[in-house]
N, C-alpha and C. Protein backbone atom coordinates (compact mmCIF):
# COMPACT_ATOMS: atom_id res chain seq x y z
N UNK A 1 -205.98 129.08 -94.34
CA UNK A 1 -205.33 129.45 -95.58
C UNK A 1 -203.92 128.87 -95.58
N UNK A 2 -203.40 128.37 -96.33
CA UNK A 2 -201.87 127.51 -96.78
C UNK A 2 -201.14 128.91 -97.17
N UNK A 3 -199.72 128.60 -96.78
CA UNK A 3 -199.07 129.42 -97.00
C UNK A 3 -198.66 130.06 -98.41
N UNK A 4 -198.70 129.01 -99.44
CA UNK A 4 -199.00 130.02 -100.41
C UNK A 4 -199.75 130.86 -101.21
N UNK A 5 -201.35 130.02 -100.40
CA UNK A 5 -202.02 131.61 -100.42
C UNK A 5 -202.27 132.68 -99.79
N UNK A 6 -201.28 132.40 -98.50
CA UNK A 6 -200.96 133.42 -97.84
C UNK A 6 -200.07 134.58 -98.42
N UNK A 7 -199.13 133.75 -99.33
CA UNK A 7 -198.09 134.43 -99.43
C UNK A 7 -198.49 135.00 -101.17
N UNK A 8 -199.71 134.29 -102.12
CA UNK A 8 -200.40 135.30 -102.87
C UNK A 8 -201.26 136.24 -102.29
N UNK A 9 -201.79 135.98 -101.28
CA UNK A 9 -202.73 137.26 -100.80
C UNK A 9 -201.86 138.03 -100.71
N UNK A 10 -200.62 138.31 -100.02
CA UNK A 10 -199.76 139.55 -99.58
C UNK A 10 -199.23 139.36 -101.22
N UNK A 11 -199.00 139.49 -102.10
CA UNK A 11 -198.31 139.88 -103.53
C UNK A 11 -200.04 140.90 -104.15
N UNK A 12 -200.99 140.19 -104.30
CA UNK A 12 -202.29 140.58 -104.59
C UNK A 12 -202.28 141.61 -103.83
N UNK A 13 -202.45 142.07 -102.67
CA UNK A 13 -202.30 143.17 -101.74
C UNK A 13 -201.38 143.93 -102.00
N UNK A 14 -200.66 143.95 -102.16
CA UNK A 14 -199.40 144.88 -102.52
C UNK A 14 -199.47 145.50 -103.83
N UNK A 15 -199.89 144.78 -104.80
CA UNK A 15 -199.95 144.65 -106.11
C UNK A 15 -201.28 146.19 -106.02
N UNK A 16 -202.36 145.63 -105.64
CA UNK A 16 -203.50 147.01 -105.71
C UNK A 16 -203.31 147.99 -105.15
N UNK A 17 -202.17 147.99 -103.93
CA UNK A 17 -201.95 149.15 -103.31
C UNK A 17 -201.21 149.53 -103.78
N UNK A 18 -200.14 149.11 -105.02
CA UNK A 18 -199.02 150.12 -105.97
C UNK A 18 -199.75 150.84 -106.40
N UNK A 19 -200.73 149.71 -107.62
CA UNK A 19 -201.30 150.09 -108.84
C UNK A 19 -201.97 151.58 -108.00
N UNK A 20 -203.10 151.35 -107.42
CA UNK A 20 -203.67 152.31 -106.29
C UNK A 20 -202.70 153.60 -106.24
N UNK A 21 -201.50 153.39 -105.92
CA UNK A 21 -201.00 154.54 -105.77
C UNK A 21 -200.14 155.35 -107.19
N UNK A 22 -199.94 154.34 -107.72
CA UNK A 22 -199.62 155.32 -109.45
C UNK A 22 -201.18 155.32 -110.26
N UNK A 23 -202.15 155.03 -110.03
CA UNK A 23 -203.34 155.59 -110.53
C UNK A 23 -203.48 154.55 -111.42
N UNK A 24 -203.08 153.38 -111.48
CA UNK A 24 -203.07 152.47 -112.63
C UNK A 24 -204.79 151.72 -112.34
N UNK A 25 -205.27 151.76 -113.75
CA UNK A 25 -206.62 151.24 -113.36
C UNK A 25 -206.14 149.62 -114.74
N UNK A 26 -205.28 149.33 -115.39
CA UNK A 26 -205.10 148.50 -116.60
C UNK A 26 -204.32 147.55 -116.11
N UNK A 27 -204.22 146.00 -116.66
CA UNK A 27 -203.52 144.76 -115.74
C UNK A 27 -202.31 144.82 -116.65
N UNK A 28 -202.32 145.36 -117.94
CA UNK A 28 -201.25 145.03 -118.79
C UNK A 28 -199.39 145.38 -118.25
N UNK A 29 -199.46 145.80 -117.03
CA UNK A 29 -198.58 145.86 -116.81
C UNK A 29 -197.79 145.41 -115.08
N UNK A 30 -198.95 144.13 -114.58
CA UNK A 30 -198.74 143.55 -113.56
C UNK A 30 -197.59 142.58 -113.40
N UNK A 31 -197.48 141.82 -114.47
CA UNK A 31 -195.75 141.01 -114.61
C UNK A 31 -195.23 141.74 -114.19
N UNK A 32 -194.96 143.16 -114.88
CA UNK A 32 -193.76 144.03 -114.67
C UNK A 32 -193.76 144.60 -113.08
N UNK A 33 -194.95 144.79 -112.33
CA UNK A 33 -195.01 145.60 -111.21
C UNK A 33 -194.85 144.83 -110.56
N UNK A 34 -195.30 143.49 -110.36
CA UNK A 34 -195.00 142.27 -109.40
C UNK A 34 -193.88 142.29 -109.34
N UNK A 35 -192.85 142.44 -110.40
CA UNK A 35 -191.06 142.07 -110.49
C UNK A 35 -190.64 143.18 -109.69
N UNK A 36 -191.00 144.29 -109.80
CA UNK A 36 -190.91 145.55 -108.71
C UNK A 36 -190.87 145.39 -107.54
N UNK A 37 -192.16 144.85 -107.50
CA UNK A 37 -192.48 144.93 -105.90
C UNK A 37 -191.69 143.60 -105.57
N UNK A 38 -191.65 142.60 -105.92
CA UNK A 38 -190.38 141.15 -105.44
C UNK A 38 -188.95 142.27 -105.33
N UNK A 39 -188.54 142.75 -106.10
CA UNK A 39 -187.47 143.55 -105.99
C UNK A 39 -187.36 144.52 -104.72
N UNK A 40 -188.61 145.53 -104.33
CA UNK A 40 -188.87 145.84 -103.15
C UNK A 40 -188.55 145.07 -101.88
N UNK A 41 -189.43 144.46 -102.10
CA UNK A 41 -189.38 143.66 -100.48
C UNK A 41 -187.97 143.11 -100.57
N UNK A 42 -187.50 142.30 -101.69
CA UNK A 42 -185.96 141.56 -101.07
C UNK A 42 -185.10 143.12 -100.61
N UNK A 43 -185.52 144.47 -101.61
CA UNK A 43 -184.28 145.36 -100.98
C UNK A 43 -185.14 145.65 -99.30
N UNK A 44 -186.06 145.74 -99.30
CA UNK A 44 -186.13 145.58 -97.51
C UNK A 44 -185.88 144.87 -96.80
N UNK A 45 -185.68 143.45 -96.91
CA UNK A 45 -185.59 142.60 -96.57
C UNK A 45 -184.30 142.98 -95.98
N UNK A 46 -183.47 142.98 -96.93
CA UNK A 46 -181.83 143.41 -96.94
C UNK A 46 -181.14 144.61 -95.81
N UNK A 47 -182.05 145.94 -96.23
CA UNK A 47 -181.89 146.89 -95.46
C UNK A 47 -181.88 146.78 -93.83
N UNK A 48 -183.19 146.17 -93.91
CA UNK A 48 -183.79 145.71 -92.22
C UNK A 48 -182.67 144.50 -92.04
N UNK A 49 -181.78 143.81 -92.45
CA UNK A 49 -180.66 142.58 -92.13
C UNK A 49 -181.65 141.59 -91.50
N UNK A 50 -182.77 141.08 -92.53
CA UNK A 50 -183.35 140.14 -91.96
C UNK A 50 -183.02 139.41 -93.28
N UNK A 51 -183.69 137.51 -92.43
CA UNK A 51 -183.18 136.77 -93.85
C UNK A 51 -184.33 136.71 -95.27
N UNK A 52 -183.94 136.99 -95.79
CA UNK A 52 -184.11 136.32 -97.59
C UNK A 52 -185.63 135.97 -97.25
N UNK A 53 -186.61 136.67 -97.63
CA UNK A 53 -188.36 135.66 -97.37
C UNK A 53 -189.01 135.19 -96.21
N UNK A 54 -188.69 136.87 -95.20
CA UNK A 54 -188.97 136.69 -94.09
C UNK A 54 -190.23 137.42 -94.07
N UNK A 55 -190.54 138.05 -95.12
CA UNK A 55 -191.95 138.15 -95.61
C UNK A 55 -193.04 137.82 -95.93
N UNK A 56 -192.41 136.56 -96.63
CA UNK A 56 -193.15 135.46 -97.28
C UNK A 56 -194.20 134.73 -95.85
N UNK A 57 -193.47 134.82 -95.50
CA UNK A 57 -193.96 133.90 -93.92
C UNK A 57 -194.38 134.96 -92.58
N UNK A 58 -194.06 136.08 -92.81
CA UNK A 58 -194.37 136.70 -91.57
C UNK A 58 -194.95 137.85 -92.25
N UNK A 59 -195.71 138.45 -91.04
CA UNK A 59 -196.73 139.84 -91.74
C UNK A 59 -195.74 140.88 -91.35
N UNK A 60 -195.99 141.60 -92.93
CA UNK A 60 -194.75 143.32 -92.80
C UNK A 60 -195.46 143.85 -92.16
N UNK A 61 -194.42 145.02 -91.39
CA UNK A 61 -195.05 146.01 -90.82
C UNK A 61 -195.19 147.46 -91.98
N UNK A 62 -196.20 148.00 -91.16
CA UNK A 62 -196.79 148.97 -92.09
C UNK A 62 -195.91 149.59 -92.22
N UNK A 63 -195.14 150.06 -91.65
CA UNK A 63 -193.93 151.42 -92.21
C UNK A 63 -193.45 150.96 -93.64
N UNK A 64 -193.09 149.25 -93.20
CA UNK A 64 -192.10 148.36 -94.45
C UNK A 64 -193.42 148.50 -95.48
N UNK A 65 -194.28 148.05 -95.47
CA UNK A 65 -195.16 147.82 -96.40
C UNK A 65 -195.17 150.08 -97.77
N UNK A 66 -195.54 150.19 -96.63
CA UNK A 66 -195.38 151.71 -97.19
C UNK A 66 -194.28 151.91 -97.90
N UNK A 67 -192.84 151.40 -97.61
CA UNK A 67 -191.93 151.67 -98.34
C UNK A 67 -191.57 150.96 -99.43
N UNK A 68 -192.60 149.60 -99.22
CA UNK A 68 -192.17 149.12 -100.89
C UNK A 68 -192.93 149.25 -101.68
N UNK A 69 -194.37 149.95 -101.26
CA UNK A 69 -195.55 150.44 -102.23
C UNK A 69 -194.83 151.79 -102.66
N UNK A 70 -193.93 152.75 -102.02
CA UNK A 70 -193.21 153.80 -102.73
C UNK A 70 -192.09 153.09 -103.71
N UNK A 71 -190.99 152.19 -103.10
CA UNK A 71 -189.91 151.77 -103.90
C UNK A 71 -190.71 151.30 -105.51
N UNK A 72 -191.74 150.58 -105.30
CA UNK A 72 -192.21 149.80 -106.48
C UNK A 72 -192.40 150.32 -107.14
N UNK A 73 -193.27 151.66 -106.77
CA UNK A 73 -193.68 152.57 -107.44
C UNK A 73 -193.03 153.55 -108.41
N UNK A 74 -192.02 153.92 -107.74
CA UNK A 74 -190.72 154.86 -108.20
C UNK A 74 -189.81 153.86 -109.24
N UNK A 75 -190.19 152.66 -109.23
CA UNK A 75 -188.89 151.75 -109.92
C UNK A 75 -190.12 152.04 -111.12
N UNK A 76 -191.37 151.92 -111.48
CA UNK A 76 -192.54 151.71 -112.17
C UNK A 76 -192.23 153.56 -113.18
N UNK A 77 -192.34 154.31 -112.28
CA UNK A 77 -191.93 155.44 -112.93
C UNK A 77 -191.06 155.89 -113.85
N UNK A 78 -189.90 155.15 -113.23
CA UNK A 78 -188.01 155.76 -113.92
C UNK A 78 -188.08 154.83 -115.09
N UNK A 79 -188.87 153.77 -115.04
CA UNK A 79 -188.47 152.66 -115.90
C UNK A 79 -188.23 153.42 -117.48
N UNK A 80 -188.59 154.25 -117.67
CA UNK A 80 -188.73 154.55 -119.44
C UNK A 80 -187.07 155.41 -119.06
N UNK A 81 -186.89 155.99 -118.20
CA UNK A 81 -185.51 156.70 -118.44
C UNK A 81 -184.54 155.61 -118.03
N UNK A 82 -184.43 154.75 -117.81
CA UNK A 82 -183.18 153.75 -117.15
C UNK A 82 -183.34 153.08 -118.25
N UNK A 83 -184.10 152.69 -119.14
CA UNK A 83 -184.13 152.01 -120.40
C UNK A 83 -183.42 153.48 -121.77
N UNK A 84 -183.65 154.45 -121.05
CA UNK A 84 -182.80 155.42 -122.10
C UNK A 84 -181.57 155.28 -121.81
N UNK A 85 -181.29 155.64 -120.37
CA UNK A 85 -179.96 155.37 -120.16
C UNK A 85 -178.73 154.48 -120.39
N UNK A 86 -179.39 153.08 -119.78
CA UNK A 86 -178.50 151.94 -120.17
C UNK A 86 -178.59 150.98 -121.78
N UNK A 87 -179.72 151.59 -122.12
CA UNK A 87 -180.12 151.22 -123.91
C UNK A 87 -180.73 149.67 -122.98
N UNK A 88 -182.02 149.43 -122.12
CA UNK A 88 -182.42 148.36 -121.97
C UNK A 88 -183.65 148.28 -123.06
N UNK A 89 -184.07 147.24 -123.47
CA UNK A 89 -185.15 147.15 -124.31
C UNK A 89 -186.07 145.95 -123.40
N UNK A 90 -187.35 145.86 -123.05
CA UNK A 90 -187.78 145.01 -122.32
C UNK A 90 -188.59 144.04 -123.33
């Protein structure tokens, strides 16, 4: 497998294990959850002080993986109140 379908298998993977975990069975809103979960992993990325797409290339560990299937998730949730808050319109 080439690395960038390595590196779509782990987005595809991640992607069913959000959806999976907010109960989402509909695609209409995978742009948006993919941008989540990219947002996830770079804030882990960050946290853990590793470099920039050290994901991309290397396999997460499950703890990390768990925490950006929650982060993604929770960003997927708030989204209708942070769009009240800051007046975002998507």
């Amino acid at each position: 497998m080439t690395e960038n379908n390595e590196h779509r298998t782990m987005n595809n993977d991640l992607l069913s294990k959000v959806k999976a975990n907010l109960i989402l069975q509909h695609d209409e809103d995978d742009a948006l959850l993919q941008h989540f979960i990219k947002a996830a992993v770079s804030y882990a990325e960050s946290f853990q002080q590793i470099p920039e797409g050290t994901y991309a290339d290397n396999p997460m560990p499950p703890t990390t993986e768990q925490a950006v299937i929650m982060l993604s998730s929770h960003f997927y949730e708030v989204r209708d109140q942070q769009q009240i808050e800051v007046g975002i319109v998507w």
